[in-house]
Every structure is written in C-alpha cells, then in structure tokens.
C-alpha atoms as a PDB file:
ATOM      1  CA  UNK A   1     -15.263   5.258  15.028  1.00  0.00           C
ATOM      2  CA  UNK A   2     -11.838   3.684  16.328  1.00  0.00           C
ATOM      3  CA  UNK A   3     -11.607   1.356  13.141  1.00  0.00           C
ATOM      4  CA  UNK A   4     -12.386   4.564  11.121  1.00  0.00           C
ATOM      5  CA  UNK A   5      -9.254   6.194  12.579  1.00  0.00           C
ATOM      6  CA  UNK A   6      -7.067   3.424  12.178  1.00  0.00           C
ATOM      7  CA  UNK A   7      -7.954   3.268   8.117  1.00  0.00           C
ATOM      8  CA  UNK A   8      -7.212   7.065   7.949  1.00  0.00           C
ATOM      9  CA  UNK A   9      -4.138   6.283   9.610  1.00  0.00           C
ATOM     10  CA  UNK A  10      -2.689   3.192   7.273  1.00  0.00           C
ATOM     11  CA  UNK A  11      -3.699   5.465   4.289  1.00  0.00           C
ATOM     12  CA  UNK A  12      -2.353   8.712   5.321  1.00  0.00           C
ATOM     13  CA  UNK A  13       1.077   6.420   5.987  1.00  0.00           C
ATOM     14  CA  UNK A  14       1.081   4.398   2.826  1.00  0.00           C
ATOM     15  CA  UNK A  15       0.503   7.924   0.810  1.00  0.00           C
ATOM     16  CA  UNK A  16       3.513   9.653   2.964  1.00  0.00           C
ATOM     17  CA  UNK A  17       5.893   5.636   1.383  1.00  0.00           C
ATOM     18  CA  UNK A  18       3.969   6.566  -1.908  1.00  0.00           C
ATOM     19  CA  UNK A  19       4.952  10.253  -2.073  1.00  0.00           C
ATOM     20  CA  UNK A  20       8.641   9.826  -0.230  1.00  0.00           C
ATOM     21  CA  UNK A  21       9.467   6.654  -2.895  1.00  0.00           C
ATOM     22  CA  UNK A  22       8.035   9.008  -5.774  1.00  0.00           C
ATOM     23  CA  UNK A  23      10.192  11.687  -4.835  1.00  0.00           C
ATOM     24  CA  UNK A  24      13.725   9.444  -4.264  1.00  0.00           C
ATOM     25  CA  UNK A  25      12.928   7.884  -7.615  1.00  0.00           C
ATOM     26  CA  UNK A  26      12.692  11.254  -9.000  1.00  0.00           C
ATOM     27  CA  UNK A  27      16.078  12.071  -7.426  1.00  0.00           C
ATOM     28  CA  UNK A  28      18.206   8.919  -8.701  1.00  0.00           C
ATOM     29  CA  UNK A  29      17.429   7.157  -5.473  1.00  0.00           C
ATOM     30  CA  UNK A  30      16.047   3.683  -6.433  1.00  0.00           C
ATOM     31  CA  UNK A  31      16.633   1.740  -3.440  1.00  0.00           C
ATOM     32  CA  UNK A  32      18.054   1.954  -0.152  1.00  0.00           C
ATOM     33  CA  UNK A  33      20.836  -0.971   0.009  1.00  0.00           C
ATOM     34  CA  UNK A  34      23.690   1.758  -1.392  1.00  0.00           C
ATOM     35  CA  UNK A  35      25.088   1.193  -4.872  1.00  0.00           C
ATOM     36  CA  UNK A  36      28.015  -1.650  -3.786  1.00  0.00           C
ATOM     37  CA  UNK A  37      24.901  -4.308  -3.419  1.00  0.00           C
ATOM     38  CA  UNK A  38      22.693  -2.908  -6.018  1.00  0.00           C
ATOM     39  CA  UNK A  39      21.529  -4.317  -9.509  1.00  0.00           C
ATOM     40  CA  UNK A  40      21.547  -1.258 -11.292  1.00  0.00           C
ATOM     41  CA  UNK A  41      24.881  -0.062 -10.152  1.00  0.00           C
ATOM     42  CA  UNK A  42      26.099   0.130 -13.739  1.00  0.00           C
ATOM     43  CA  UNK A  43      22.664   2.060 -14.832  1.00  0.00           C
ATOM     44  CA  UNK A  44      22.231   5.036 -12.514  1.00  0.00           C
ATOM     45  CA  UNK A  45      24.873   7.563 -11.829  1.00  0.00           C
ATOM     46  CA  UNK A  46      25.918   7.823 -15.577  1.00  0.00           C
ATOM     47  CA  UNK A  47      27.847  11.362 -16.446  1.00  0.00           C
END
C-alpha cells in the first residue's frame, strides 16, 4: 500500500515538471539560466 502511494506520488510530480515545462516552452521560456548564459540567446526573443 505505502509503495503504491509513493509511485502515485513520483508520477503525479513528474506530470506537474511535464505540464509546467510544456507550458514555459509554450511561452518562450526554454530554460531557466536567464538569456545572458543561454545558447539560444540570439534565437528566442526575435521582433
């Protein structure tokens, strides 16, 4: 029963990274180090 729980619990989490990474991608967020360190700097933000 307890090892039950603790699967619900890793899945339920790694859909709420899933979901949440989905959703910044979708918003021009595609990483959290800030655009000064980033790799893509010159792609993203184009207007």
């Amino acid at each position: 029963m307890v090892s039950i729980l603790i699967v619900a619990a890793i899945v339920a989490y790694a859909g709420f990274v899933i979901r949440k990474k989905v959703k910044d991608i979708k918003e021009g967020k595609y990483c959290s180090c800030g655009c000064s360190g980033c790799g893509m700097r010159g792609q993203c933000h184009k207007e």
